[in-house]
C-alpha atoms as a PDB file:
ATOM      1  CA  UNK A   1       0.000   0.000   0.000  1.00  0.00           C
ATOM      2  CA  UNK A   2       1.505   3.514  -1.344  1.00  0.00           C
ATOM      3  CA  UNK A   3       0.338   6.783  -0.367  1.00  0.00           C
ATOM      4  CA  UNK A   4      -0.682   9.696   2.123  1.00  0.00           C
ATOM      5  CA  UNK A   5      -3.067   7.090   3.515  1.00  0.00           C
ATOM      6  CA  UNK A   6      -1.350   4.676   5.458  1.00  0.00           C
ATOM      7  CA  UNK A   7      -2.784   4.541   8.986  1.00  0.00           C
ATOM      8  CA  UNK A   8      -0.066   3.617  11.522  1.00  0.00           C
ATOM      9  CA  UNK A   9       0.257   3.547  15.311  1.00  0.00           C
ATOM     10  CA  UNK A  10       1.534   7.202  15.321  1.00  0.00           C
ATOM     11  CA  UNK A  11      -1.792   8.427  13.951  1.00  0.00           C
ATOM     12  CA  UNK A  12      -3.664   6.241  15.836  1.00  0.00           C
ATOM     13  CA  UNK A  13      -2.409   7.742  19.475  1.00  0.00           C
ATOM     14  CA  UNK A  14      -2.454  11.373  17.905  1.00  0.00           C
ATOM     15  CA  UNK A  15      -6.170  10.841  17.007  1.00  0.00           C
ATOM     16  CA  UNK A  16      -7.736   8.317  19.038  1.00  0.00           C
ATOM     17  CA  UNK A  17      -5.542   8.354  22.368  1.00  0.00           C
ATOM     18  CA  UNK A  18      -6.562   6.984  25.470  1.00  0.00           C
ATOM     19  CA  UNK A  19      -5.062   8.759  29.268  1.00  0.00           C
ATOM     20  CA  UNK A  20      -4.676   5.799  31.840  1.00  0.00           C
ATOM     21  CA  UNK A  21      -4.039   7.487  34.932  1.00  0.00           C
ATOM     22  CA  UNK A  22      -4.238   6.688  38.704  1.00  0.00           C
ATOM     23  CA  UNK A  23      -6.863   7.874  40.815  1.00  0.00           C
ATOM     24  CA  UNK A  24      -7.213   8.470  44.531  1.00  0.00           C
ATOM     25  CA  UNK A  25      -8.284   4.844  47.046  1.00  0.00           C
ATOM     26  CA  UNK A  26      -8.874   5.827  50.103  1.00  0.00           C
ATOM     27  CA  UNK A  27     -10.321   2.587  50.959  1.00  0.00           C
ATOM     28  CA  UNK A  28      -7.242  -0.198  49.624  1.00  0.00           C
ATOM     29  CA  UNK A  29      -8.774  -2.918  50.301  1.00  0.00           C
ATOM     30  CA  UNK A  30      -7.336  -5.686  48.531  1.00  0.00           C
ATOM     31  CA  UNK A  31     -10.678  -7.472  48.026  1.00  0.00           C
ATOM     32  CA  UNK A  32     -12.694  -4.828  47.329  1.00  0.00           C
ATOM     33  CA  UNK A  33     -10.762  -1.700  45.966  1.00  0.00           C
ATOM     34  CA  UNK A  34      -6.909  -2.556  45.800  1.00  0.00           C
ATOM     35  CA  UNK A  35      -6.039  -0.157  42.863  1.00  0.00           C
ATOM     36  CA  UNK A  36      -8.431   2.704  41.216  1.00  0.00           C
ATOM     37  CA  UNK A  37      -7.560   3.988  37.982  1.00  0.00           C
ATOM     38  CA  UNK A  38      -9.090   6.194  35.031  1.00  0.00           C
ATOM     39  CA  UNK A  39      -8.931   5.853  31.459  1.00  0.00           C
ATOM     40  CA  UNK A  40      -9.764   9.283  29.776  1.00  0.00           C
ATOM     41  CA  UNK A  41     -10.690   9.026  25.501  1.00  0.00           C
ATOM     42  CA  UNK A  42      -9.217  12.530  24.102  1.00  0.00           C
ATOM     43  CA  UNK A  43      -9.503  11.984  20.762  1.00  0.00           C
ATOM     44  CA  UNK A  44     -11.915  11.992  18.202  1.00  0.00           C
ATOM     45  CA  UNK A  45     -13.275   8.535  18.530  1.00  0.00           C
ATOM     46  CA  UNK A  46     -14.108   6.130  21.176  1.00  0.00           C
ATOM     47  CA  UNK A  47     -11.400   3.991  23.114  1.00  0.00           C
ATOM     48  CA  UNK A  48     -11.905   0.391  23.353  1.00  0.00           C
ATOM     49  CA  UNK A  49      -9.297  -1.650  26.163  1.00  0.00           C
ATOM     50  CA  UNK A  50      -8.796  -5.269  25.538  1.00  0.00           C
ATOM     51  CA  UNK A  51      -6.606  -5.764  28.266  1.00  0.00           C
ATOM     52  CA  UNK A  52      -4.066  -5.039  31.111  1.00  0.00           C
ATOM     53  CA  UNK A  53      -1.096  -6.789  33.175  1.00  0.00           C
ATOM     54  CA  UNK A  54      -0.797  -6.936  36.738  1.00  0.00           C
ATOM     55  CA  UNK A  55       1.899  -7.367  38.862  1.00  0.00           C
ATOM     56  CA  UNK A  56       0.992  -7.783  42.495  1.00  0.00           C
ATOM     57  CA  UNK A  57       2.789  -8.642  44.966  1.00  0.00           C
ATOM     58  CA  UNK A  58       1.374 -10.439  48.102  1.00  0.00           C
ATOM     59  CA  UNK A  59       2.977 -11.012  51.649  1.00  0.00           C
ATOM     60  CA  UNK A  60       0.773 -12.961  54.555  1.00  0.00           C
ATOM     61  CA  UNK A  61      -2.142 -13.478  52.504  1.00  0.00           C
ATOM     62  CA  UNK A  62      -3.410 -17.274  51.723  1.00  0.00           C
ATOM     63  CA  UNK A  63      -6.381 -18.378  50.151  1.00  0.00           C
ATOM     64  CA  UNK A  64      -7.983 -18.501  45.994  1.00  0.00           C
ATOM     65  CA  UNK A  65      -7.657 -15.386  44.364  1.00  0.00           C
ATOM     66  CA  UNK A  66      -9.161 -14.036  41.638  1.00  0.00           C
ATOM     67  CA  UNK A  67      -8.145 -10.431  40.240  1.00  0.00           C
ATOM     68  CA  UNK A  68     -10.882  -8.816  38.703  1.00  0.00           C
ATOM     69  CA  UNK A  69     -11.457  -5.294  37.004  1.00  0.00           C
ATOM     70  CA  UNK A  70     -15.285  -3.077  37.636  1.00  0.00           C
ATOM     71  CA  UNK A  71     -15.462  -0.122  36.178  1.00  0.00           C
ATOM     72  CA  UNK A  72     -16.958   2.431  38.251  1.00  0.00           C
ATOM     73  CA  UNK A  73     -18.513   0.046  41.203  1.00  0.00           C
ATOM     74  CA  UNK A  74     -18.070  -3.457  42.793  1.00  0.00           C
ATOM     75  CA  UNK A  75     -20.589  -5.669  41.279  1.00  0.00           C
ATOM     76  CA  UNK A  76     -20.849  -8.309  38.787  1.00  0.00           C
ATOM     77  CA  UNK A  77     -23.178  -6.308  35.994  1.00  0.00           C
ATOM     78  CA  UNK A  78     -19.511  -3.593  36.143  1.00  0.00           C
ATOM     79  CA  UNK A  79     -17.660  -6.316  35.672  1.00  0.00           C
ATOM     80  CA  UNK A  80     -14.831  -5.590  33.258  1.00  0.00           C
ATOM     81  CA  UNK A  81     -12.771  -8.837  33.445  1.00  0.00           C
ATOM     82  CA  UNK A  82     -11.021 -11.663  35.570  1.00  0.00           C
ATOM     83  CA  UNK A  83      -8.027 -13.970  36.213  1.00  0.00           C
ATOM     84  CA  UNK A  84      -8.185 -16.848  38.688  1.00  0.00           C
ATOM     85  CA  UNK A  85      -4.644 -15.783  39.530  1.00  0.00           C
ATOM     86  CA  UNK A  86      -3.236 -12.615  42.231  1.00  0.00           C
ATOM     87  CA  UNK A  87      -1.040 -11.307  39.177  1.00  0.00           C
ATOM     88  CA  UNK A  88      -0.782 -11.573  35.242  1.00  0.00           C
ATOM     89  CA  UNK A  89      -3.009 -10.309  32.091  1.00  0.00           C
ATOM     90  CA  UNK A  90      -6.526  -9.805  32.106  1.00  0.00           C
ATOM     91  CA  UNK A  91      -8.934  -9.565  29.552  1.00  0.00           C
ATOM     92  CA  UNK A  92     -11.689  -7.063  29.304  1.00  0.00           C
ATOM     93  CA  UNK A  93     -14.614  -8.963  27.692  1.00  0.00           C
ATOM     94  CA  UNK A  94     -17.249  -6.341  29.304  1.00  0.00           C
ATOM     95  CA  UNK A  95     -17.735  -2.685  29.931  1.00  0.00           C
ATOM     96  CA  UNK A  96     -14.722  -2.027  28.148  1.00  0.00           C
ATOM     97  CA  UNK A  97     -15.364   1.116  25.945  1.00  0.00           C
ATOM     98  CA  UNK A  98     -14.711   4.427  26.409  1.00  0.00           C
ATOM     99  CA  UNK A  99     -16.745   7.330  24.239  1.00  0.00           C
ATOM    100  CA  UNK A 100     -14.672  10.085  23.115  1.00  0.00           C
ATOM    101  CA  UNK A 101     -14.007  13.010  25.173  1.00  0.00           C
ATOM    102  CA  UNK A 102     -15.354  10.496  27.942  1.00  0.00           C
ATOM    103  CA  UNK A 103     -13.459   9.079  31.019  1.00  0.00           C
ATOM    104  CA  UNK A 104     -14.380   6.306  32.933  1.00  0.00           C
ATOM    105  CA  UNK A 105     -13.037   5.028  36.118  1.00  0.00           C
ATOM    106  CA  UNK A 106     -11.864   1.157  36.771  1.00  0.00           C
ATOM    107  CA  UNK A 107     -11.649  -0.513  40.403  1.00  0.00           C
ATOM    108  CA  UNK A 108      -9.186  -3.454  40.638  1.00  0.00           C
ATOM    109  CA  UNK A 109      -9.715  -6.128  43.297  1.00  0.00           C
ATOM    110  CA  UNK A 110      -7.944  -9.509  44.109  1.00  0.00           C
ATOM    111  CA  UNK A 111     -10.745 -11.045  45.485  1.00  0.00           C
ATOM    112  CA  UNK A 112     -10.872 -14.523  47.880  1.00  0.00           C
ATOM    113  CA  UNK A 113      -7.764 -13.803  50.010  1.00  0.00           C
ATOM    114  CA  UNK A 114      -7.359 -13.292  53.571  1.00  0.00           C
ATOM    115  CA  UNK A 115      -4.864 -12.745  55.804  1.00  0.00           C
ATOM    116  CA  UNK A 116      -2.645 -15.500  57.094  1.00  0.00           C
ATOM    117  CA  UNK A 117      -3.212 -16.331  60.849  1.00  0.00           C
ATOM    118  CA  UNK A 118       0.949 -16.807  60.974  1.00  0.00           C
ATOM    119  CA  UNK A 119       1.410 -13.846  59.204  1.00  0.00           C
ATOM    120  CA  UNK A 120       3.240 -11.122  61.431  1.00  0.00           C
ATOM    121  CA  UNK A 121       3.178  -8.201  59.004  1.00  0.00           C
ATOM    122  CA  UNK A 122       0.797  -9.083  55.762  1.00  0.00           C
ATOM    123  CA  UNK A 123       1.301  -6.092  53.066  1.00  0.00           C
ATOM    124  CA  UNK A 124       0.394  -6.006  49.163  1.00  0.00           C
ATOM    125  CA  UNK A 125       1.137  -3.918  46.238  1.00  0.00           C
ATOM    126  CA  UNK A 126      -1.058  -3.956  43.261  1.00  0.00           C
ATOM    127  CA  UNK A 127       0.955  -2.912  40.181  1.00  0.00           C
ATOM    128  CA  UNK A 128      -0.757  -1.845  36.805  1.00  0.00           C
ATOM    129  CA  UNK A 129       1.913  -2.298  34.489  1.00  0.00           C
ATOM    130  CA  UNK A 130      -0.040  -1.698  31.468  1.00  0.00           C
ATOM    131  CA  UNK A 131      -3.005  -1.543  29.483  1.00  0.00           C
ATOM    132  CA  UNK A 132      -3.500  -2.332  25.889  1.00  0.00           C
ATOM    133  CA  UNK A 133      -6.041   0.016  24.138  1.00  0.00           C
ATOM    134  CA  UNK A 134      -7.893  -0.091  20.449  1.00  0.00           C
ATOM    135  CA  UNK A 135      -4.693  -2.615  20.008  1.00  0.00           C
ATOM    136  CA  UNK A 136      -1.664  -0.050  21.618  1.00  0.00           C
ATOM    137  CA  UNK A 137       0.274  -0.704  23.919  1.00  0.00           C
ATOM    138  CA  UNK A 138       0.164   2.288  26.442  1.00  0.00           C
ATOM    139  CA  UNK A 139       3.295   1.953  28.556  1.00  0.00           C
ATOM    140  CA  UNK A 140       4.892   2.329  24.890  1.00  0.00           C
ATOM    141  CA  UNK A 141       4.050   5.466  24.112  1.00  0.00           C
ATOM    142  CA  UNK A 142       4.774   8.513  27.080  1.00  0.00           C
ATOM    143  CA  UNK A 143       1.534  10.439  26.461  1.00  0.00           C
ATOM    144  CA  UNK A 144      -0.511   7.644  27.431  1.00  0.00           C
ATOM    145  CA  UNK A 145       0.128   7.530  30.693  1.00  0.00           C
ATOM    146  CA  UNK A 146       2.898   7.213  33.011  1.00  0.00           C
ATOM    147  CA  UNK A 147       3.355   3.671  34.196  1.00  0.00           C
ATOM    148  CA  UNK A 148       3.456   1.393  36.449  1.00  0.00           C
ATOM    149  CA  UNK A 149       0.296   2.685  38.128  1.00  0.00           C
ATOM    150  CA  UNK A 150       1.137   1.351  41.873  1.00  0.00           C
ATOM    151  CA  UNK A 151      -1.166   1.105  45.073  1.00  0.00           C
ATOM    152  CA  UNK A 152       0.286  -0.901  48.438  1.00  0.00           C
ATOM    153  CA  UNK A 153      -0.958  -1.148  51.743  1.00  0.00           C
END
């Protein structure tokens, strides 16, 4: 393909970019509300996320997790996506889209674990390390955000 009409990446964050950013928790709770971010659509068209990577860290904690993204509350009809897992890459399969000029805000949550009775100081940290949006890469490219996003307690 030859010509002045050759999309690329590089138009595709100058027209369509989506703003992950961290926003305030002042509840961090790790099964409820361990990390709150926002994903803001500044361009022209709508944003859509397909997915983000995780990596938590979890000291004195035992029990099945399950990470799992909301946007906006805790329940399942927000439900953005899930892992059986306390770190790696989700998948957003719902709630996912963000209308241009639009932000919407995400809650993440590692869900099922509780302390460890033999724990003597239990401590997480929840670690956005990025977020893949209408197929980019965000911690690629400065202007999308500035990651990791990070939340520990």
């Amino acid at each position: 393909m030859v010509g002045t009409d050759v999309p690329s990446n590089t138009h595709m964050i100058a027209e369509n970019k989506a703003v992950v950013a961290k926003s305030t928790n002042s509840s961090k709770d790790l099964n409820t509300s361990a990390l709150r971010f926002s994903v803001t659509a500044s361009g022209k068209d709508k944003v859509t996320l397909t997915s983000a990577n995780f990596d938590n860290v979890l000291s004195g904690y035992t029990g099945t997790a399950k990470l799992v993204v909301y946007k906006d509350s805790v329940s399942s009809a927000n439900k953005v996506g899930e892992l059986n897992a306390t770190t790696g890459i989700v998948t957003f399969t719902a709630n996912n889209t963000v209308d241009a000029g639009s932000t919407n805000n995400y809650i993440v949550a590692v869900e099922g674990m509780i302390i460890d009775s033999t724990a003597n100081t239990p401590s997480w940290t929840v670690r956005l390390s990025d977020i893949v949006a209408n197929g980019i890469s965000a911690k690629d490219f400065d202007n999308m955000g500035s990651f990791p996003l990070t939340e520990t307690k």
